[in-house]
Each structure stands twice: as structure tokens, then as C-alpha cells.
C-alpha atoms as a PDB file:
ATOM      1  CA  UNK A   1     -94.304 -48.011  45.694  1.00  0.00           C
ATOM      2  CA  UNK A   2     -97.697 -46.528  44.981  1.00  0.00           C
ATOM      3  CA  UNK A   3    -100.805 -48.148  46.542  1.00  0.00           C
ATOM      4  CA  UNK A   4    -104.484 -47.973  45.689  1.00  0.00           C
ATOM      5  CA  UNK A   5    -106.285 -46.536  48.288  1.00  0.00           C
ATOM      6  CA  UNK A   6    -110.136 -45.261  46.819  1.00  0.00           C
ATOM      7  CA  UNK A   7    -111.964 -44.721  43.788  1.00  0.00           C
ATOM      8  CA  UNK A   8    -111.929 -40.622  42.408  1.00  0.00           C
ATOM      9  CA  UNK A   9    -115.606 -40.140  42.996  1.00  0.00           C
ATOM     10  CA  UNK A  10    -115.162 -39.286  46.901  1.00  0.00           C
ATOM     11  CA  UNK A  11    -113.375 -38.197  49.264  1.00  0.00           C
ATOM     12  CA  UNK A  12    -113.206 -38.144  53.487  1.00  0.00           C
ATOM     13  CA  UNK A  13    -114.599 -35.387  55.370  1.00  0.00           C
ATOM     14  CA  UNK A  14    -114.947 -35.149  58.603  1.00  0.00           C
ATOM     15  CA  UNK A  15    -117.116 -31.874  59.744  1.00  0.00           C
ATOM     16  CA  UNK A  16    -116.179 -29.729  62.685  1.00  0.00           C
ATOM     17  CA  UNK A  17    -120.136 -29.732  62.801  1.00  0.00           C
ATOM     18  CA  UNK A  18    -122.531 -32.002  61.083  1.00  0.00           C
ATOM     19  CA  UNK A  19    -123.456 -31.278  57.945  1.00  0.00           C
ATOM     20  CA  UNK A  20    -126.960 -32.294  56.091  1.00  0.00           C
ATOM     21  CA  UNK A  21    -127.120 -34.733  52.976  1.00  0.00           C
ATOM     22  CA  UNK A  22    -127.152 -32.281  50.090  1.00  0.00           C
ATOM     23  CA  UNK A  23    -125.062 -29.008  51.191  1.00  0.00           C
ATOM     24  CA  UNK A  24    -122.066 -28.191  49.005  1.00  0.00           C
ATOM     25  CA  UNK A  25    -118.728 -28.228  51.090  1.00  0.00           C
ATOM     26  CA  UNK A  26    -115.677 -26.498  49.399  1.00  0.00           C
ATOM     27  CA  UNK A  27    -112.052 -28.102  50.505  1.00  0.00           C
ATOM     28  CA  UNK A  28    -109.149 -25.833  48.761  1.00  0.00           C
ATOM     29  CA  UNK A  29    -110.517 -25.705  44.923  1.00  0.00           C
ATOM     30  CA  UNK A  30    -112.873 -28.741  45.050  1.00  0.00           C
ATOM     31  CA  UNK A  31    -116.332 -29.084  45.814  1.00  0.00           C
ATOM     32  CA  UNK A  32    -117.852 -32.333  47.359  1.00  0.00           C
ATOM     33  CA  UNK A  33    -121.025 -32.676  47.823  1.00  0.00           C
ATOM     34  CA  UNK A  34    -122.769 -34.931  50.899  1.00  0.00           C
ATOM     35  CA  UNK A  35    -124.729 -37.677  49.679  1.00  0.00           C
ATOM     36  CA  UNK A  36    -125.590 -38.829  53.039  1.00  0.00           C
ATOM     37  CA  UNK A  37    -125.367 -36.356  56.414  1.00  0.00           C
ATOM     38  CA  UNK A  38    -121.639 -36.361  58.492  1.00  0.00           C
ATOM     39  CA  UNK A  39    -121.774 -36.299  62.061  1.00  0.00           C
ATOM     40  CA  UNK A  40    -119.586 -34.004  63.679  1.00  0.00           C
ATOM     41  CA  UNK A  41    -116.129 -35.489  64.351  1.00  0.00           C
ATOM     42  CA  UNK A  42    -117.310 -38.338  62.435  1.00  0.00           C
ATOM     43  CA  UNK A  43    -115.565 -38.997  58.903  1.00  0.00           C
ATOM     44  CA  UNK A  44    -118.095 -39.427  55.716  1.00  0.00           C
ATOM     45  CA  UNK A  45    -118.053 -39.097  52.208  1.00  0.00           C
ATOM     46  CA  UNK A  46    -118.378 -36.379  49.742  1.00  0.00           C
ATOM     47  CA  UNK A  47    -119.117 -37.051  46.198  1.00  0.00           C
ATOM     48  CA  UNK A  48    -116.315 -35.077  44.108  1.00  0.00           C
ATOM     49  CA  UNK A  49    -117.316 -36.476  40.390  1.00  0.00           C
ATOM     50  CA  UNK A  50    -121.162 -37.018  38.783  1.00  0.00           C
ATOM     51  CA  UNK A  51    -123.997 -34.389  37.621  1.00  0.00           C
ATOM     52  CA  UNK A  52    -125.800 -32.789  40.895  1.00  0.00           C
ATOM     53  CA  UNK A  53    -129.310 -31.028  40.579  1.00  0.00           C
ATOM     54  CA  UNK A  54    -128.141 -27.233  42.104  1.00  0.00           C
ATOM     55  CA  UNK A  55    -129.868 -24.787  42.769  1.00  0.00           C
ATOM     56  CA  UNK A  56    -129.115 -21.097  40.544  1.00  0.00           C
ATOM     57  CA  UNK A  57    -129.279 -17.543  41.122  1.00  0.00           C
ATOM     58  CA  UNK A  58    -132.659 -17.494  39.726  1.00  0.00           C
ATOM     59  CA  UNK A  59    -133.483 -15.183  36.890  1.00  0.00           C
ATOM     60  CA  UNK A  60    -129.325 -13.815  36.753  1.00  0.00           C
ATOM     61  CA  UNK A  61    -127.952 -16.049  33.967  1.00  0.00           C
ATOM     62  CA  UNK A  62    -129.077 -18.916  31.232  1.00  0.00           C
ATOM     63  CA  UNK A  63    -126.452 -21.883  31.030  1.00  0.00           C
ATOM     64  CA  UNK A  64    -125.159 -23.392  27.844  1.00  0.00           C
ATOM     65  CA  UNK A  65    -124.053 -27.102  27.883  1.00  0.00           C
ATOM     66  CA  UNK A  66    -121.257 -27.233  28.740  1.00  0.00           C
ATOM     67  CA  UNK A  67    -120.554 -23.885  30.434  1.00  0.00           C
ATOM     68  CA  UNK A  68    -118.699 -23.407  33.621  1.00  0.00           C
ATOM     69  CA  UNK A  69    -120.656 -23.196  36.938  1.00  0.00           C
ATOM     70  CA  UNK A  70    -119.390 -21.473  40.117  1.00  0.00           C
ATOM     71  CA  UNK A  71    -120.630 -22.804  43.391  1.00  0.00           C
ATOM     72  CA  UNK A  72    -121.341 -19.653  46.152  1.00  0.00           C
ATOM     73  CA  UNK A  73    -121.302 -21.701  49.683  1.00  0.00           C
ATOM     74  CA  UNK A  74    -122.323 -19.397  51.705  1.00  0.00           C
ATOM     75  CA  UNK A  75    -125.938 -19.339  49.673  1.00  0.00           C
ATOM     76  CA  UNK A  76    -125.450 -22.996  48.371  1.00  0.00           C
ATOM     77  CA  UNK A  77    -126.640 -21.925  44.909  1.00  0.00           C
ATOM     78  CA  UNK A  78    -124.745 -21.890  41.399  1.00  0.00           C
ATOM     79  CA  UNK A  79    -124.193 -19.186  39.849  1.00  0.00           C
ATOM     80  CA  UNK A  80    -122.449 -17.553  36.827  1.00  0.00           C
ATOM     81  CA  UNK A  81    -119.669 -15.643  38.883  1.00  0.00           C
ATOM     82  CA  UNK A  82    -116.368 -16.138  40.337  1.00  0.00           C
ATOM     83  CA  UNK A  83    -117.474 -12.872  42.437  1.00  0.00           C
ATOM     84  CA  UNK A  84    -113.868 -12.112  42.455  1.00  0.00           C
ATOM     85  CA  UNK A  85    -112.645 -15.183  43.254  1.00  0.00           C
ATOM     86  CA  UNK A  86    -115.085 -15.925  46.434  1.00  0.00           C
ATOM     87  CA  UNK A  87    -116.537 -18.640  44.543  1.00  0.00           C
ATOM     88  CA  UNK A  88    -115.048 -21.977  43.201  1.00  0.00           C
ATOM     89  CA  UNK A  89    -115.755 -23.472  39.345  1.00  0.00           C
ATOM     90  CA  UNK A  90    -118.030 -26.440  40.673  1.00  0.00           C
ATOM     91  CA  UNK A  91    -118.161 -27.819  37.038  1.00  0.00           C
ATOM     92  CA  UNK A  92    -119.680 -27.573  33.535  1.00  0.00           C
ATOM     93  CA  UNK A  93    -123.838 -27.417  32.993  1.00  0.00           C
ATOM     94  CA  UNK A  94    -124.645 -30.692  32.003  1.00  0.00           C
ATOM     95  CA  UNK A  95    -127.936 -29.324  30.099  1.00  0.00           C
ATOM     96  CA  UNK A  96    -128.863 -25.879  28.929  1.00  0.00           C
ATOM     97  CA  UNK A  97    -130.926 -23.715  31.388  1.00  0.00           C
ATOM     98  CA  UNK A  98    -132.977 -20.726  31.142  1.00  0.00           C
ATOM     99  CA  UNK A  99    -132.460 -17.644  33.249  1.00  0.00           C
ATOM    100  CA  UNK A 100    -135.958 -18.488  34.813  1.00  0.00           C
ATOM    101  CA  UNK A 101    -134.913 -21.742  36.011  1.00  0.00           C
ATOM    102  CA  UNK A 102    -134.853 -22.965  39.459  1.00  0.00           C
ATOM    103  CA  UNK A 103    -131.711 -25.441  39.280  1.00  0.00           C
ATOM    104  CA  UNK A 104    -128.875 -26.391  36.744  1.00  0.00           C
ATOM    105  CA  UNK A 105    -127.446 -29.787  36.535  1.00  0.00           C
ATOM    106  CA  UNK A 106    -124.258 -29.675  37.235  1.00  0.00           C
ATOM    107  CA  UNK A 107    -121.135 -32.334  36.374  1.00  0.00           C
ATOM    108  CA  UNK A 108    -118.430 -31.731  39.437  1.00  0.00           C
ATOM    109  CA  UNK A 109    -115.618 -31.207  37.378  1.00  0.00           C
ATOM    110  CA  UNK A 110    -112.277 -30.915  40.145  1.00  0.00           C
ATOM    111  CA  UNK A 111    -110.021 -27.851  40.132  1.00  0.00           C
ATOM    112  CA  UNK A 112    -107.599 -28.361  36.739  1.00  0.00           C
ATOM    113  CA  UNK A 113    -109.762 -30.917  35.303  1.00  0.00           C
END
């Protein structure tokens, strides 16, 4: 028998430390990101589906709608670059954006989606 248990757009996390509303937090190939700031020990939710406002390795790379974006979480920024597999795809650029911009909109897009 298969039960229901949440909807797709989160899932638990509980931090070993606490961790701010806004930071990216990579589990395997998925990125969730805290909409609201985890206690440590204390289980929250991270938001694995919707367009996020990141900020990009400024001046490196304009995105194309559509394009994939790779999520560096040690600097918290998106970038063009699997960097040799250190980073994760974090999803698709909802909207264009220039190599001068500060931040791409992102839409989380999980591992083999």
C-alpha cells in the first residue's frame, strides 16, 4: 500500500547547526532552499520546487531562459559551471540575465527532472 505523506515542494531537514532563511543546502543531487531559519537539531523545511532570486558569479556568464544553473554552496552563488562536478544543476533560468547582473531567477528543478 502506498500512502500520501507531503506535497513535492519540500522536504525535512534537520541541521547539525542552524541554518539562516535563504542559504542553499545541497542533500545528494537536490538543492532546498530555507524559507524560514532551522534550529539546530530541530527539523524544518526546505523548499525543493519554485523560482528563487540567486545570487551569480557576477560578470562570468549571461543566462538564456531556460538554461541550466549550477548552485556552488560553499559561495551560495549560481553559476554557469559544474566545476567538475563540485557543483549541483540547481535548475533552469527562469528569465534571461546579463553577465553584469547581480542575481538570476532560478526554477529548482530536482536531480533527473
Amino acid at each position: 500500500m502506498i500512502e500520501f505523506y507531503q506535497e513535492s515542494g519540500v522536504l525535512d531537514y534537520t541541521p547539525v547547526s542552524a541554518v539562516a532563511v535563504g542559504v542553499g543546502v545541497v542533500i545528494g543531487s537536490v538543492l532546498g532552499i530555507t524559507k524560514h531559519s532551522i534550529e539546530a537539531g530541530e527539523r524544518g523545511a526546505l523548499a525543493v520546487e519554485g523560482v528563487f532570486k540567486m545570487l551569480k558569479t557576477g560578470g562570468a556568464h549571461a543566462f538564456t531562459q531556460g538554461e541550466h544553473v549550477y548552485f556552488d554552496e560553499s559561495e551560495q552563488l549560481a553559476t554557469d559551471s559544474s566545476d567538475g562536478g563540485a557543483n549541483i544543476i540547481a535548475g533552469v533560468a527562469a528569465y534571461a540575465a546579463t553577465a553584469a547582473a547581480t542575481y538570476v531567477y532560478v526554477r529548482l528543478q530536482p536531480q533527473g527532472s
